[in-house]
C-alpha atoms as a PDB file:
ATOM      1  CA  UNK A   1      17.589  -9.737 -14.003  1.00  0.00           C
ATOM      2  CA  UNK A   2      17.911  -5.917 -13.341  1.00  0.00           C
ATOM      3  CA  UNK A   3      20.388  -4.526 -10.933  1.00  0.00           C
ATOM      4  CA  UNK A   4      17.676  -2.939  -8.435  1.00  0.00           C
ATOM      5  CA  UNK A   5      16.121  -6.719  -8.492  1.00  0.00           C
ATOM      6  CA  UNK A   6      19.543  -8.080  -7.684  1.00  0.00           C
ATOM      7  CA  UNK A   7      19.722  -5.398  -5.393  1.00  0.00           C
ATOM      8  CA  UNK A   8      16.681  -5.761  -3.605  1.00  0.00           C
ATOM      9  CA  UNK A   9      17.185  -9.620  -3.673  1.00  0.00           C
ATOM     10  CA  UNK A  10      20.416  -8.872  -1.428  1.00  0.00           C
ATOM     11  CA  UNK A  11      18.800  -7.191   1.490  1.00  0.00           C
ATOM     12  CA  UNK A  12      15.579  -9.622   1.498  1.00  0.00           C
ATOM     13  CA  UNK A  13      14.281 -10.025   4.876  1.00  0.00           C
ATOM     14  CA  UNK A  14      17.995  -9.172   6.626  1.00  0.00           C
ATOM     15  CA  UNK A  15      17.576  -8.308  10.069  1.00  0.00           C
ATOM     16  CA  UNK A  16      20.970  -6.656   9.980  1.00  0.00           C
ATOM     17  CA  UNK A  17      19.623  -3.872   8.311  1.00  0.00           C
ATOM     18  CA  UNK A  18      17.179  -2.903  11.495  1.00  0.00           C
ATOM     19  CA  UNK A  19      17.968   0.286  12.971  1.00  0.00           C
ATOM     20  CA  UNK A  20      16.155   2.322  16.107  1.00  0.00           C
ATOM     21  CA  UNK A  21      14.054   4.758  13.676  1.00  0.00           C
ATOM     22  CA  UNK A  22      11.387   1.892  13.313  1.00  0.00           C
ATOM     23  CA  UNK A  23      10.359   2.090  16.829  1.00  0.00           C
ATOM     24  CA  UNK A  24       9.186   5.808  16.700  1.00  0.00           C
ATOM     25  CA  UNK A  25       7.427   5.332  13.495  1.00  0.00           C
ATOM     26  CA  UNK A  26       5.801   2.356  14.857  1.00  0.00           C
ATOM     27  CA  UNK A  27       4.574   4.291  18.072  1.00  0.00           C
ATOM     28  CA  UNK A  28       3.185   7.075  14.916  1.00  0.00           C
ATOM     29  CA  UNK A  29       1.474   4.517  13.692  1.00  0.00           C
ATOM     30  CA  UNK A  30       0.234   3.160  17.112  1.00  0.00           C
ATOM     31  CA  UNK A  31      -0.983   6.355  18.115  1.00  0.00           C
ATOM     32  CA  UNK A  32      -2.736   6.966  14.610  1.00  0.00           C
ATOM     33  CA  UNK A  33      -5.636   4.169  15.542  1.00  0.00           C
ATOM     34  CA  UNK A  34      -5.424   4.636  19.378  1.00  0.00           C
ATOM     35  CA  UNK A  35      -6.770   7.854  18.947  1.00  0.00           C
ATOM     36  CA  UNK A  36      -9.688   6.754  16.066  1.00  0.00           C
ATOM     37  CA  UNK A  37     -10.060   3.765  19.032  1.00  0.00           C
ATOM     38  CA  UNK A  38     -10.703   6.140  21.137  1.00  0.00           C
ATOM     39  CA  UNK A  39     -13.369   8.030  19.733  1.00  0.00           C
ATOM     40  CA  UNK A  40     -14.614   4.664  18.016  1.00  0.00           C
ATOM     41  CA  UNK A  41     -14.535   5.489  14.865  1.00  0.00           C
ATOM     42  CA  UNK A  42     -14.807   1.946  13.432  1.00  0.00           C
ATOM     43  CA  UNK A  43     -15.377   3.191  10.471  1.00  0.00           C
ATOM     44  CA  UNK A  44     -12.396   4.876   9.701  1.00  0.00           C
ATOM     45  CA  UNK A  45     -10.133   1.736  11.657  1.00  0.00           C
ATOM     46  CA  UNK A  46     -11.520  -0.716   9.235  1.00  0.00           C
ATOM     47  CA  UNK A  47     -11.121   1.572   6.197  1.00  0.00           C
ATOM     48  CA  UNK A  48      -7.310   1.581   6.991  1.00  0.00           C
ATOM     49  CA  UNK A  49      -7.129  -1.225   7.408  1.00  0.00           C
ATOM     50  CA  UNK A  50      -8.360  -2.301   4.696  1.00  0.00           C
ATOM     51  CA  UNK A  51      -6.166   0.078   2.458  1.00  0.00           C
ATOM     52  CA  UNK A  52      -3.186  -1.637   4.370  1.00  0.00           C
ATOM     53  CA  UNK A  53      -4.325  -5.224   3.487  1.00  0.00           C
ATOM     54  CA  UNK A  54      -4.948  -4.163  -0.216  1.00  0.00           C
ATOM     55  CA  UNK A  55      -1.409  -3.046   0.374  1.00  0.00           C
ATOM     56  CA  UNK A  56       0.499  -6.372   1.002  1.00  0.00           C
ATOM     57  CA  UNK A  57      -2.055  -8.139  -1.883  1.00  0.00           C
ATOM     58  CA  UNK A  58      -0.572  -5.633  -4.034  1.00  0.00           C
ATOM     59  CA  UNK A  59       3.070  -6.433  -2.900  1.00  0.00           C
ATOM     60  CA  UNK A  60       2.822 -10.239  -3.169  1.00  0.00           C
ATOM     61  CA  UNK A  61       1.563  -9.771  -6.228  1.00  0.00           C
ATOM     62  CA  UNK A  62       4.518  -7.997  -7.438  1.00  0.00           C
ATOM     63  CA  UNK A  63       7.117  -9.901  -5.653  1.00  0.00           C
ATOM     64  CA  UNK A  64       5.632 -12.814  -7.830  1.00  0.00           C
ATOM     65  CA  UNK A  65       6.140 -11.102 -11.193  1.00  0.00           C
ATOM     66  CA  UNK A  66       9.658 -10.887 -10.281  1.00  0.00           C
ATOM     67  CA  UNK A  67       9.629 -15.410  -9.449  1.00  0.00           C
ATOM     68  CA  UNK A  68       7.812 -15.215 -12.892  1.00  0.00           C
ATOM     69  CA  UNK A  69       9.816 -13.160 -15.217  1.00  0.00           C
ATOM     70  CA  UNK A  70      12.944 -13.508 -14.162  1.00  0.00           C
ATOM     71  CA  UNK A  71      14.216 -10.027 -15.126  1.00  0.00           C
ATOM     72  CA  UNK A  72      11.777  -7.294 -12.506  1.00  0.00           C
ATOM     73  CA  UNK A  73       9.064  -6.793 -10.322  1.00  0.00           C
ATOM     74  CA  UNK A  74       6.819  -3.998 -11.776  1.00  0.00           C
ATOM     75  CA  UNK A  75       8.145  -1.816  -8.841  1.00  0.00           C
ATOM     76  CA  UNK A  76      11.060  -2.703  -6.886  1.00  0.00           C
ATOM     77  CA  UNK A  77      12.545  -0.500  -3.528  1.00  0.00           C
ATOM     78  CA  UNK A  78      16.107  -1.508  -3.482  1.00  0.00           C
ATOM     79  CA  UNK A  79      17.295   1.590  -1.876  1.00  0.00           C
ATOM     80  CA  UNK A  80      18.747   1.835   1.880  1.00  0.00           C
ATOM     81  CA  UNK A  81      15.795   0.514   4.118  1.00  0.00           C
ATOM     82  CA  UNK A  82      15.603  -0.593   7.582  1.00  0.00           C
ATOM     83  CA  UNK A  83      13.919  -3.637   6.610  1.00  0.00           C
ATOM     84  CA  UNK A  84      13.187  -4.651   3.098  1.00  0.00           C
ATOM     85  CA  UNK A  85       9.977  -6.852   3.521  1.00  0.00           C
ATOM     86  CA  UNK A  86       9.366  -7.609  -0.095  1.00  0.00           C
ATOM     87  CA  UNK A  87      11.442  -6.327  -3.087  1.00  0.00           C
ATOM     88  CA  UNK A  88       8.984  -3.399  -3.864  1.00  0.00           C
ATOM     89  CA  UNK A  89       7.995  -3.297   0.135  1.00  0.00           C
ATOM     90  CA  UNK A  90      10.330  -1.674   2.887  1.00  0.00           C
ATOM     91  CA  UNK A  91       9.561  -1.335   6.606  1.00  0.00           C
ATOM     92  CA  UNK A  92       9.384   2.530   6.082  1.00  0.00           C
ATOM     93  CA  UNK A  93       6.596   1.955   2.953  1.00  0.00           C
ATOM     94  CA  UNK A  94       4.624  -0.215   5.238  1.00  0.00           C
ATOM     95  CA  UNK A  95       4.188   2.174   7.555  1.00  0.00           C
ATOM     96  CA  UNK A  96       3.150   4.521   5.596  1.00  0.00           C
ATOM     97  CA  UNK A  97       0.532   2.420   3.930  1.00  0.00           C
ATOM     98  CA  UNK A  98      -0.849   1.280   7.162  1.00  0.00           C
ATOM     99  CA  UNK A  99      -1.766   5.165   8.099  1.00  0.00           C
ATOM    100  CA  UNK A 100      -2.609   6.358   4.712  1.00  0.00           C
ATOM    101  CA  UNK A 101      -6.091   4.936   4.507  1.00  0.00           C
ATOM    102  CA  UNK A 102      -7.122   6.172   7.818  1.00  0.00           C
ATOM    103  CA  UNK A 103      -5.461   9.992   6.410  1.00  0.00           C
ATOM    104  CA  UNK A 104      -7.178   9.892   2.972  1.00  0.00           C
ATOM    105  CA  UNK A 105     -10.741   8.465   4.759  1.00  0.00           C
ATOM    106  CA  UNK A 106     -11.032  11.246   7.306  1.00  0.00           C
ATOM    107  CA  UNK A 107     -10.634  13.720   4.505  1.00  0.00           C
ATOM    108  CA  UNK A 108     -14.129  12.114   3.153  1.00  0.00           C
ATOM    109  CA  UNK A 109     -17.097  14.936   3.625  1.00  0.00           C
ATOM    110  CA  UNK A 110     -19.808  13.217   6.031  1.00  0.00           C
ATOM    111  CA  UNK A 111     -22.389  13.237   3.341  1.00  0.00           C
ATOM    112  CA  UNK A 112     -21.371  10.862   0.492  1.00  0.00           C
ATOM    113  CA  UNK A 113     -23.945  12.610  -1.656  1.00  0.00           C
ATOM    114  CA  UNK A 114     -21.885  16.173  -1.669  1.00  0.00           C
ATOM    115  CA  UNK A 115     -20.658  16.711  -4.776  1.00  0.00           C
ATOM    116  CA  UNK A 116     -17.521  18.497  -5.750  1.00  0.00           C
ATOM    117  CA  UNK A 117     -16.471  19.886  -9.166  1.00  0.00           C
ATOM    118  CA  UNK A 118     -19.666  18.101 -10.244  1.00  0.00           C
ATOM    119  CA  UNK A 119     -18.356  14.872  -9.036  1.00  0.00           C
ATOM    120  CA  UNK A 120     -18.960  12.271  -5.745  1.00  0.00           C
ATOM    121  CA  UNK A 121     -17.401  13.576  -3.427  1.00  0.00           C
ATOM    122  CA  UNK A 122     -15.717   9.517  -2.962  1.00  0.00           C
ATOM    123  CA  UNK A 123     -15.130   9.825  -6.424  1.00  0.00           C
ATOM    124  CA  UNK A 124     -13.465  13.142  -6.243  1.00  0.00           C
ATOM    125  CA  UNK A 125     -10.912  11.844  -3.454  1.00  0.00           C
ATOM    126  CA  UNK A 126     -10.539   8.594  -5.634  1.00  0.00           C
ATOM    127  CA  UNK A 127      -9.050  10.098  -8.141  1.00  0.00           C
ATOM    128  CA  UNK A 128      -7.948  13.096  -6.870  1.00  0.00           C
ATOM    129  CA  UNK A 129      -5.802  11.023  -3.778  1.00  0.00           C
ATOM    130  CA  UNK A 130      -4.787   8.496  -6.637  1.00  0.00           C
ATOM    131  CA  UNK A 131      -2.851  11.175  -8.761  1.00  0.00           C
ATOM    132  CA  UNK A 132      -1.340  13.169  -5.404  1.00  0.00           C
ATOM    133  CA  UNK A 133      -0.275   9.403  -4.585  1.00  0.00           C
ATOM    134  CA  UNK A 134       1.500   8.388  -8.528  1.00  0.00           C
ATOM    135  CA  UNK A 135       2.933  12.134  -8.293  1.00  0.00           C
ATOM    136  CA  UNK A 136       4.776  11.367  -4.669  1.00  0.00           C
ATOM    137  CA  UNK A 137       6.053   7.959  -6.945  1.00  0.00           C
ATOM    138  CA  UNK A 138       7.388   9.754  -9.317  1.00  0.00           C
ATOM    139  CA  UNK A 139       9.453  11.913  -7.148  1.00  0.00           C
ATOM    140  CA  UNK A 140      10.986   9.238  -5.333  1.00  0.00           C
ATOM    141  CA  UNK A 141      11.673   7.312  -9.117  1.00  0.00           C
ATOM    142  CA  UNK A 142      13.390  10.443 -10.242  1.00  0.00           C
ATOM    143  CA  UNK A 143      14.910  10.144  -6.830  1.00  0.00           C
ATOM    144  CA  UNK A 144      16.266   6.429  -7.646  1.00  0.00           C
ATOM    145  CA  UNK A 145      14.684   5.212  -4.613  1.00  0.00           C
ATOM    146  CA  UNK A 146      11.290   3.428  -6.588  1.00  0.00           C
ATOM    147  CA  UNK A 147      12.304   1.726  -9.448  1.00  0.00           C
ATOM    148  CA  UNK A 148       9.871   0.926 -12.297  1.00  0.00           C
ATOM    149  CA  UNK A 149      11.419  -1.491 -15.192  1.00  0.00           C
ATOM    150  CA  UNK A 150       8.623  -1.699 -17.442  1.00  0.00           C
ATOM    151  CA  UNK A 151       8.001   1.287 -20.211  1.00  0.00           C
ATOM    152  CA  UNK A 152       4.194   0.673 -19.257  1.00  0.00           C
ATOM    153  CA  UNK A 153       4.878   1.619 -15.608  1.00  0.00           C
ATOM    154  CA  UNK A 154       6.813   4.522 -16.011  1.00  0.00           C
ATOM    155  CA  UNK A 155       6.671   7.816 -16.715  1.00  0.00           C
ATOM    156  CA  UNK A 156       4.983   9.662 -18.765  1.00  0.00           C
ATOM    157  CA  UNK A 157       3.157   6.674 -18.992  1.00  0.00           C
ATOM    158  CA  UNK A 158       1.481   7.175 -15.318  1.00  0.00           C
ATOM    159  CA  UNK A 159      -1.920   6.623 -15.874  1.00  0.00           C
ATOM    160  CA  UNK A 160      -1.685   2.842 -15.186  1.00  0.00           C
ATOM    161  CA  UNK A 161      -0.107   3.594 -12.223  1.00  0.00           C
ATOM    162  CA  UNK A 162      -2.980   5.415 -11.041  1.00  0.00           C
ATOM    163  CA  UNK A 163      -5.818   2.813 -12.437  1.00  0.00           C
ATOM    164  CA  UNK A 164      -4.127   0.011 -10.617  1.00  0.00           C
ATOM    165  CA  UNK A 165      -1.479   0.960  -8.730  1.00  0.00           C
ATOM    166  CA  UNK A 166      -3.699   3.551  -6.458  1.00  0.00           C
ATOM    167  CA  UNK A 167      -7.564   4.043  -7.115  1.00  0.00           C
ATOM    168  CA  UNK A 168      -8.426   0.247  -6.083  1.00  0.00           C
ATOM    169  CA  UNK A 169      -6.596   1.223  -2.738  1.00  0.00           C
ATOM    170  CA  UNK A 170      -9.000   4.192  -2.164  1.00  0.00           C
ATOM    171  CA  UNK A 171     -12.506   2.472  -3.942  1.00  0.00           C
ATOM    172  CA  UNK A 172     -11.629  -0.295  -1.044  1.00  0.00           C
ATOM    173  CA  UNK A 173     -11.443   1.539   1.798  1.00  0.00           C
ATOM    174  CA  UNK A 174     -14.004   4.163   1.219  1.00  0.00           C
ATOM    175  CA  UNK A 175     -16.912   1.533   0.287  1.00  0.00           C
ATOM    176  CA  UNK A 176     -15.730  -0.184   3.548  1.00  0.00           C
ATOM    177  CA  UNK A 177     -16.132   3.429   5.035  1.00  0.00           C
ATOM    178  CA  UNK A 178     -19.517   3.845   3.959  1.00  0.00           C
ATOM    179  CA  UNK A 179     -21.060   0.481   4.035  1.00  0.00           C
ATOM    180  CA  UNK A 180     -23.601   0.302   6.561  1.00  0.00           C
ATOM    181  CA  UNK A 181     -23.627  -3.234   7.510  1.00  0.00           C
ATOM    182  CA  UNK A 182     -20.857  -3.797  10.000  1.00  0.00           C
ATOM    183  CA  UNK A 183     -20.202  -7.368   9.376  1.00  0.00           C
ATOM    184  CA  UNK A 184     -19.718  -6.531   5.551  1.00  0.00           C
ATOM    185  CA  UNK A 185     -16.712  -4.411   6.701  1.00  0.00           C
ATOM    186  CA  UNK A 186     -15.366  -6.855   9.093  1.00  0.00           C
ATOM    187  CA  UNK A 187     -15.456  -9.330   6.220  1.00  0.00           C
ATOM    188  CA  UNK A 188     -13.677  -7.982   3.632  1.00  0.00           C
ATOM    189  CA  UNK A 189     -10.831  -6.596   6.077  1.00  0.00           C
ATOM    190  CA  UNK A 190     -10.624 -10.373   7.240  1.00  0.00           C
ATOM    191  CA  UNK A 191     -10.936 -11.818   3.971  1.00  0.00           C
ATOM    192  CA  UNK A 192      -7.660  -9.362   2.598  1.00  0.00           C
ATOM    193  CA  UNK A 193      -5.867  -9.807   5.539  1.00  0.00           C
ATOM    194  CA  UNK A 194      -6.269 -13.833   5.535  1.00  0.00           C
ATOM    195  CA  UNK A 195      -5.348 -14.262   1.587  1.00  0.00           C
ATOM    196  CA  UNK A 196      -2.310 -11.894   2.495  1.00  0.00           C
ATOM    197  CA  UNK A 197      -1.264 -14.248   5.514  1.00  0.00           C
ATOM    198  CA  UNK A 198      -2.119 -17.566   3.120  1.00  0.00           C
ATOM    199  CA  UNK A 199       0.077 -15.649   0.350  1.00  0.00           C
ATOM    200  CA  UNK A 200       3.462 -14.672   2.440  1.00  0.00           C
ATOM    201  CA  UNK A 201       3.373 -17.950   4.501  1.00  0.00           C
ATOM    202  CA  UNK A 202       2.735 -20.326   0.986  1.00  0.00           C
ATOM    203  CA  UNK A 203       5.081 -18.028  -1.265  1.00  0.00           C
ATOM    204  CA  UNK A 204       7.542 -16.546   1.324  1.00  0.00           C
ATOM    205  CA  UNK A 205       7.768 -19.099   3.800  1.00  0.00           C
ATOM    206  CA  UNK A 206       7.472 -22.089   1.685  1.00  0.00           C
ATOM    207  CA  UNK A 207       8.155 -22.176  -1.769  1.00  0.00           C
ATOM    208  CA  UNK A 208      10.726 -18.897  -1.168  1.00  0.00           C
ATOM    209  CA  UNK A 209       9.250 -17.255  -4.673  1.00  0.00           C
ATOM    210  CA  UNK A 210       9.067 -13.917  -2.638  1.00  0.00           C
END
């Protein structure tokens, strides 16, 4: 096992590590969809949310590789935290992931149809939010605060991290964005959100794999 898993594995889930900073990022974060509530844009509340349940998918997913392997999680956070949720999750990542979609969504032009650079203009922000995304990773790796253990997640190799690790995040949330059908958007936001909640509670709470 790597020392950031070990690491990471130390400060799992300890509430001693809590300290008063979460409470003004959580009233950010508050304020972020009050004010979307407000003008009731739906659209852009479920998009976000969406991006934020895609989020902790994501995270289970790699807490498991560390159960599986023994040795890493494809990205693990083992730096100082507040609150490390899962080993490649803190509190402070989380709330950043659970504004982010609404951010990258309102940047979408009204018309899907505009093109820019020749491209979708939802394609354009894909990819374009995807590699401004693997580029902020990469700083904070450099920075020791992200580590990635596998050669195939790491730089230069970077391009994976932007396949997987980001453009599903942003193909989510803007087809929730833009599909017309309300219920369709309610669904899949439910759907992520409930596998998420079966994940933690069966692999977390459980069988304590994560």
């Amino acid at each position: 096992m790597t020392d950031a898993s070990r690491a990471a594995l130390s400060i799992l889930r300890d509430p001693s590590d809590l300290q008063w900073y979460l409470i003004p990022l959580l009233a950010f974060v508050i304020y972020v969809y009050a004010v979307e509530i407000e003008r009731r844009n739906w659209d852009v509340i479920l998009a976000g949310l969406a991006f934020y349940g895609l989020e902790w998918l994501l995270e289970i997913l790699n807490a498991l590789v560390l159960h599986w392997t023994g040795h890493s999680a494809v990205w693990t956070a083992p730096g100082h935290t507040a609150f490390l949720l899962l080993v490649g999750l803190n509190i402070e990542i989380s709330m950043m992931f659970a504004v982010a979609g609404v951010a990258f969504t309102k940047m979408l032009p009204w018309d899907p149809k505009v093109k820019i650079l020749g491209l979708s203009n939802r394609w354009f922000f894909v990819v374009a939010n995807s590699v401004f995304c693997v580029l902020v990773e990469v700083l904070l790796n450099r920075a020791g605060l992200l580590v990635w253990a596998y050669p195939w997640w790491n730089w230069p190799n970077v391009w994976l991290i932007i396949l997987i690790g980001y453009m599903p995040y942003m193909i989510v949330s803007f087809w929730v964005h833009d599909t017309p059908r309300m219920a369709n958007k309610i669904a899949t936001v439910a759907g992520l959100f409930a596998v998420d909640f079966v994940g933690f509670v069966v692999f977390a709470g459980l069988l304590h794999w994560i």
